[in-house]
N, C-alpha and C. Protein backbone atom coordinates (compact mmCIF):
# COMPACT_ATOMS: atom_id res chain seq x y z
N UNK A 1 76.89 -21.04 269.19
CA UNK A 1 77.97 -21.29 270.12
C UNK A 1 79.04 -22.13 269.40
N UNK A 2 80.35 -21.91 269.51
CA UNK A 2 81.30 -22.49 268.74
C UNK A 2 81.84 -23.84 269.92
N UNK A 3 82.21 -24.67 269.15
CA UNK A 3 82.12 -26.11 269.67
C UNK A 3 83.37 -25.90 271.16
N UNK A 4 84.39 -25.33 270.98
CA UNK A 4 85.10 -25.16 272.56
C UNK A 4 84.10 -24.65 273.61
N UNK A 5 83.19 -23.31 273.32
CA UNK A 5 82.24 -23.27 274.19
C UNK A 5 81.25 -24.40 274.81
N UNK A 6 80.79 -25.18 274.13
CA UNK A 6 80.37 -26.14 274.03
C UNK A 6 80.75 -26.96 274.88
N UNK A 7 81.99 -27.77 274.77
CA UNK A 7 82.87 -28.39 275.48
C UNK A 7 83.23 -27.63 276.93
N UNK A 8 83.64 -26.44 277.14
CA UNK A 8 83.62 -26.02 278.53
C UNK A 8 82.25 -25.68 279.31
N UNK A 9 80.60 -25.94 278.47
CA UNK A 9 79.71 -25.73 279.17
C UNK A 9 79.31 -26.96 279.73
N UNK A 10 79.79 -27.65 278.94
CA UNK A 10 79.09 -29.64 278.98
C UNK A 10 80.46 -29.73 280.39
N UNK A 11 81.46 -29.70 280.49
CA UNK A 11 82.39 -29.62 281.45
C UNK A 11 81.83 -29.05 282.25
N UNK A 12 81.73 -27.62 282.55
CA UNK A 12 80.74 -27.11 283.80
C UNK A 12 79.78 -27.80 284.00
N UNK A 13 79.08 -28.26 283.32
CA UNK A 13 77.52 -29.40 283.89
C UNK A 13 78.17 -30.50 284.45
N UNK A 14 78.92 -30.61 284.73
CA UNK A 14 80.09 -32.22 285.16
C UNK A 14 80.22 -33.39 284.55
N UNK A 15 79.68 -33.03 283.05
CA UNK A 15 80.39 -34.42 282.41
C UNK A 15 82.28 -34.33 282.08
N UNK A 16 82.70 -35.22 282.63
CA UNK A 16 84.04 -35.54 282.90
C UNK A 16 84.56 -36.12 281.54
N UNK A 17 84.25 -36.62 280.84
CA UNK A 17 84.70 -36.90 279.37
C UNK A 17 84.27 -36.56 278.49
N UNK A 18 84.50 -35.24 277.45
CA UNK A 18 83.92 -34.51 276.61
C UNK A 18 84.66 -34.73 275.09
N UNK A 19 84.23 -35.26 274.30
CA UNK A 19 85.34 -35.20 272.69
C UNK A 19 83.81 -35.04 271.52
N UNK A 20 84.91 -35.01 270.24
CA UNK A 20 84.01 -34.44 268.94
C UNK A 20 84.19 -36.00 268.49
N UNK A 21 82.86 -36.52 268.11
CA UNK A 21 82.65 -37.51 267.18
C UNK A 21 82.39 -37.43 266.03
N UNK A 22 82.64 -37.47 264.93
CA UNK A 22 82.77 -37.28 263.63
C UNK A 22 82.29 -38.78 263.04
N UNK A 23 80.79 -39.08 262.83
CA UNK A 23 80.51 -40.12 262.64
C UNK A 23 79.98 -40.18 260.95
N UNK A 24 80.42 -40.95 260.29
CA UNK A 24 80.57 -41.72 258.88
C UNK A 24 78.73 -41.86 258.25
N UNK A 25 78.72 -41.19 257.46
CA UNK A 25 77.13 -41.79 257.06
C UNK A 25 76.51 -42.80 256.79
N UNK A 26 75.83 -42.66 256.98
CA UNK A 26 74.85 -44.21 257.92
C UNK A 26 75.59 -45.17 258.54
N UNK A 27 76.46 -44.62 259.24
CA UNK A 27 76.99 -45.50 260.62
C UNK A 27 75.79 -45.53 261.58
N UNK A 28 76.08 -47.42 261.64
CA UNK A 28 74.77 -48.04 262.52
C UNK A 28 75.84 -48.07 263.95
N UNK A 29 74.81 -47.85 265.09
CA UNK A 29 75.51 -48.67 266.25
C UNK A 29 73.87 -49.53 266.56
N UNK A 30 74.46 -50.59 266.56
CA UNK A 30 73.47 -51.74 267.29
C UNK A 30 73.10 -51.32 269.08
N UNK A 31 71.86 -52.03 269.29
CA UNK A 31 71.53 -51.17 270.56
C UNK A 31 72.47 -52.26 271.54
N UNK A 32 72.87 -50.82 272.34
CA UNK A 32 73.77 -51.19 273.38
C UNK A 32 73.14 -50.11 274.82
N UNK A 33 74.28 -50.14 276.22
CA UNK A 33 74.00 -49.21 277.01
C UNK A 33 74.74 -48.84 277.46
N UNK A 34 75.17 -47.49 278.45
CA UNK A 34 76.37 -47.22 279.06
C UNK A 34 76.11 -47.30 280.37
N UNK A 35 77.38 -47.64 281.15
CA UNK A 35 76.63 -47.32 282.73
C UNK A 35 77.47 -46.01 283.43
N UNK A 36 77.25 -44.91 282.33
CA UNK A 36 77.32 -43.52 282.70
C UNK A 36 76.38 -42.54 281.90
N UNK A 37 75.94 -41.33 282.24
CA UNK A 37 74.76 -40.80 281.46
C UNK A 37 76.21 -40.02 280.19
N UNK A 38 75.30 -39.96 279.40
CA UNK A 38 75.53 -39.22 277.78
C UNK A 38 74.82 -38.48 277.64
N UNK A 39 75.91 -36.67 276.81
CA UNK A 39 74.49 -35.98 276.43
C UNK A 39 75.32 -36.07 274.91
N UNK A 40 74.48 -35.88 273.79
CA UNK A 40 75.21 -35.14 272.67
C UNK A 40 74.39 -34.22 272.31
N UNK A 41 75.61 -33.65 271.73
CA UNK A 41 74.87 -31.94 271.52
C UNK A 41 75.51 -32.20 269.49
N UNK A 42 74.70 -32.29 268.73
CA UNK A 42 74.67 -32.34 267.19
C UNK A 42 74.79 -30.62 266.37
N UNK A 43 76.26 -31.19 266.14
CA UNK A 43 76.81 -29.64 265.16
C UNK A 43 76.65 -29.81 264.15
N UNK A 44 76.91 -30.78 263.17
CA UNK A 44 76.28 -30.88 261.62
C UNK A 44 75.23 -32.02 261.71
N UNK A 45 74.72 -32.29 260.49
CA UNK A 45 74.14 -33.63 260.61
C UNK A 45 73.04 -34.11 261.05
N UNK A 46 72.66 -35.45 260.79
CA UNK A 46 72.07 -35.66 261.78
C UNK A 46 71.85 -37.05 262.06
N UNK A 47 71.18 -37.40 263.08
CA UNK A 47 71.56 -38.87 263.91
C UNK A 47 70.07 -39.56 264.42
N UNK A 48 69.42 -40.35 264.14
CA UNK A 48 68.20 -40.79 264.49
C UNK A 48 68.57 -41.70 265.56
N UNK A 49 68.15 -41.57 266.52
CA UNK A 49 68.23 -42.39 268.21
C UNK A 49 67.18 -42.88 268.47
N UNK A 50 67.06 -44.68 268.66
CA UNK A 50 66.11 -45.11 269.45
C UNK A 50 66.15 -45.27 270.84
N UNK A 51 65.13 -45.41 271.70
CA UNK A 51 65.44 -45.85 272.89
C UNK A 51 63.77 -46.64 273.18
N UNK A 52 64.39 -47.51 274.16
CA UNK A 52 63.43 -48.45 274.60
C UNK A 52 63.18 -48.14 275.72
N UNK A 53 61.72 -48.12 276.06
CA UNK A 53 61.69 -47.69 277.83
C UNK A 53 60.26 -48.51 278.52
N UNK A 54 60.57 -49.11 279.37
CA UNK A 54 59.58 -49.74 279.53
C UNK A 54 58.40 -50.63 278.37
N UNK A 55 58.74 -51.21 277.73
CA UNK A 55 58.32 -51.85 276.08
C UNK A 55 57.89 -50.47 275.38
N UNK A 56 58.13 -49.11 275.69
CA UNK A 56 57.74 -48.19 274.62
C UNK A 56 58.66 -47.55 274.14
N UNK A 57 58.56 -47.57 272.53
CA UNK A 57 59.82 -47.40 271.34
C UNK A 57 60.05 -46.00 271.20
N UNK A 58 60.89 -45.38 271.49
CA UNK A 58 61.17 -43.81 270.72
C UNK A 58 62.05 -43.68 269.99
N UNK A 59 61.71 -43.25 268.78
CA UNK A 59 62.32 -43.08 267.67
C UNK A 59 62.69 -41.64 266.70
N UNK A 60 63.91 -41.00 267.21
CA UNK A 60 63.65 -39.88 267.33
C UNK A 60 64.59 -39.42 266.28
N UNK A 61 64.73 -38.19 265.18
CA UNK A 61 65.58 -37.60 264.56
C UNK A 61 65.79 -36.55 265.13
N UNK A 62 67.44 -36.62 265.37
CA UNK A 62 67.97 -35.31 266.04
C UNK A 62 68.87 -34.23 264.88
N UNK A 63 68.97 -33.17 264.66
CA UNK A 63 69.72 -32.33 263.79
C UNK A 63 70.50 -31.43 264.02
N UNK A 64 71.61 -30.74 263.42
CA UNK A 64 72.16 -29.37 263.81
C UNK A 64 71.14 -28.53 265.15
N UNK A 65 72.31 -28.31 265.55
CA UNK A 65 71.83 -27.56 267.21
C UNK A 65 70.63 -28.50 268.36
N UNK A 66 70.12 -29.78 267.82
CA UNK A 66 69.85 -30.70 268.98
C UNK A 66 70.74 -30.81 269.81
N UNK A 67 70.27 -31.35 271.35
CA UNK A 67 70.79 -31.90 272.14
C UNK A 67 69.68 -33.23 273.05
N UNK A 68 70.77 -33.82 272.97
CA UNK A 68 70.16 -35.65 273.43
C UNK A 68 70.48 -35.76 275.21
N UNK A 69 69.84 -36.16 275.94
CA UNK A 69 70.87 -36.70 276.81
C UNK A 69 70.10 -38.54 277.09
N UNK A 70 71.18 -39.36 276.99
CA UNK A 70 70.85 -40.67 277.27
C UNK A 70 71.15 -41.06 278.47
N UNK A 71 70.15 -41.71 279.91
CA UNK A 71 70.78 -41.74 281.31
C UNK A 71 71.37 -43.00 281.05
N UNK A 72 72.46 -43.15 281.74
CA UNK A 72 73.26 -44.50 281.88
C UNK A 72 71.58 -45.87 282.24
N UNK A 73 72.37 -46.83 281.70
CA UNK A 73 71.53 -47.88 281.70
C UNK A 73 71.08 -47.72 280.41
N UNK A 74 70.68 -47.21 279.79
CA UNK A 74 69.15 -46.83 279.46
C UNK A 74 69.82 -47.46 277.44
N UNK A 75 68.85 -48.48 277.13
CA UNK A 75 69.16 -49.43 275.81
C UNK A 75 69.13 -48.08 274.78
N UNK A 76 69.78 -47.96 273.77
CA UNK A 76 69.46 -47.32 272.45
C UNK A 76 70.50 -47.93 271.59
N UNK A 77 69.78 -47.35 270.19
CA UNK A 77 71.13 -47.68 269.29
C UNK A 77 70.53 -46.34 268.58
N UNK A 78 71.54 -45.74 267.64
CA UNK A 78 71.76 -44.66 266.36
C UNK A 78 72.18 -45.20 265.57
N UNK A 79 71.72 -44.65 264.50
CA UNK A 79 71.70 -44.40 262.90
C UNK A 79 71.60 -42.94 262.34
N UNK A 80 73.45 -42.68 261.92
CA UNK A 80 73.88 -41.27 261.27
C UNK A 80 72.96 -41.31 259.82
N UNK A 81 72.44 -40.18 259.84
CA UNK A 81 72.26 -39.77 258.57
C UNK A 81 72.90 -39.71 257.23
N UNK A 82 72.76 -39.52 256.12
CA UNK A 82 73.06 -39.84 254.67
C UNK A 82 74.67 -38.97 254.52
N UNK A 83 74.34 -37.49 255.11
CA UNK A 83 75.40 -36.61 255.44
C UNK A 83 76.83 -36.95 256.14
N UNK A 84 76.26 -38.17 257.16
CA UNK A 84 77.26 -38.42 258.48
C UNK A 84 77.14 -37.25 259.63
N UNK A 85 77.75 -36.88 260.61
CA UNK A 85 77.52 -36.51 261.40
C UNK A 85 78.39 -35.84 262.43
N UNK A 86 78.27 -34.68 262.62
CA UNK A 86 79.36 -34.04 263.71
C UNK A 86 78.83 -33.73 265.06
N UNK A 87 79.12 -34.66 266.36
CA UNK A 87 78.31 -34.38 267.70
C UNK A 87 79.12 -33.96 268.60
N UNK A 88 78.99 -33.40 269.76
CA UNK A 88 80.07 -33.22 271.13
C UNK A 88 79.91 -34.53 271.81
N UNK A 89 80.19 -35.36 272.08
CA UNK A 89 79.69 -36.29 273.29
C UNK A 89 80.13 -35.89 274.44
N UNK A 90 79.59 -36.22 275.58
CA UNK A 90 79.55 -35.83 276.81
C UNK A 90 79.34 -36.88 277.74
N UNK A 91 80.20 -37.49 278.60
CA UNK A 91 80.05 -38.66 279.81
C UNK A 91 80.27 -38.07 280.77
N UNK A 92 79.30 -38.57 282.08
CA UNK A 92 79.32 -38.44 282.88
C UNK A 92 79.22 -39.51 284.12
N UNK A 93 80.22 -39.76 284.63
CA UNK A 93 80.81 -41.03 284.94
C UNK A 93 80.31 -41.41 286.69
């Protein structure tokens, strides 16, 4: 699926803020949270996502053609891969 498709399917699912992140290799984000859900959908690259849930750690590598969704609230941080990284992000507000 080519990334405009992409963007008008993540739009039909009702996330209201859709853009291309083009993230830098081994760009850290320290764990933070949103208080809207996130999906990303990973076109190149790839992006290792933790999340904390109830004291249990997931530590996950995501790659070309993954898709993540993080619910609002909910703690994580990422770490782009060696490559860096091309994702759709998706908010839903």
């Amino acid at each position: 699926m080519k990334e405009q498709e992409i963007i008008e399917k993540l739009k039909s699912e009702g996330y209201q803020k859709v853009y291309v992140w083009d993230a830098e290799p081994g760009e850290f984000d320290e764990e933070h949270k949103h208080d809207f859900d996130t999906k990303l959908v990973i076109i190149t690259g790839e992006i290792q996502i933790r999340t904390a849930v109830d004291s249990f750690l997931s530590n996950t590598l995501y790659k070309s053609g993954s898709e993540v969704v993080i619910p609002r609230h909910q703690p994580h941080e990422a770490k782009v891969g060696s490559k860096g990284c091309r994702c759709i992000v998706a908010e839903k507000h």
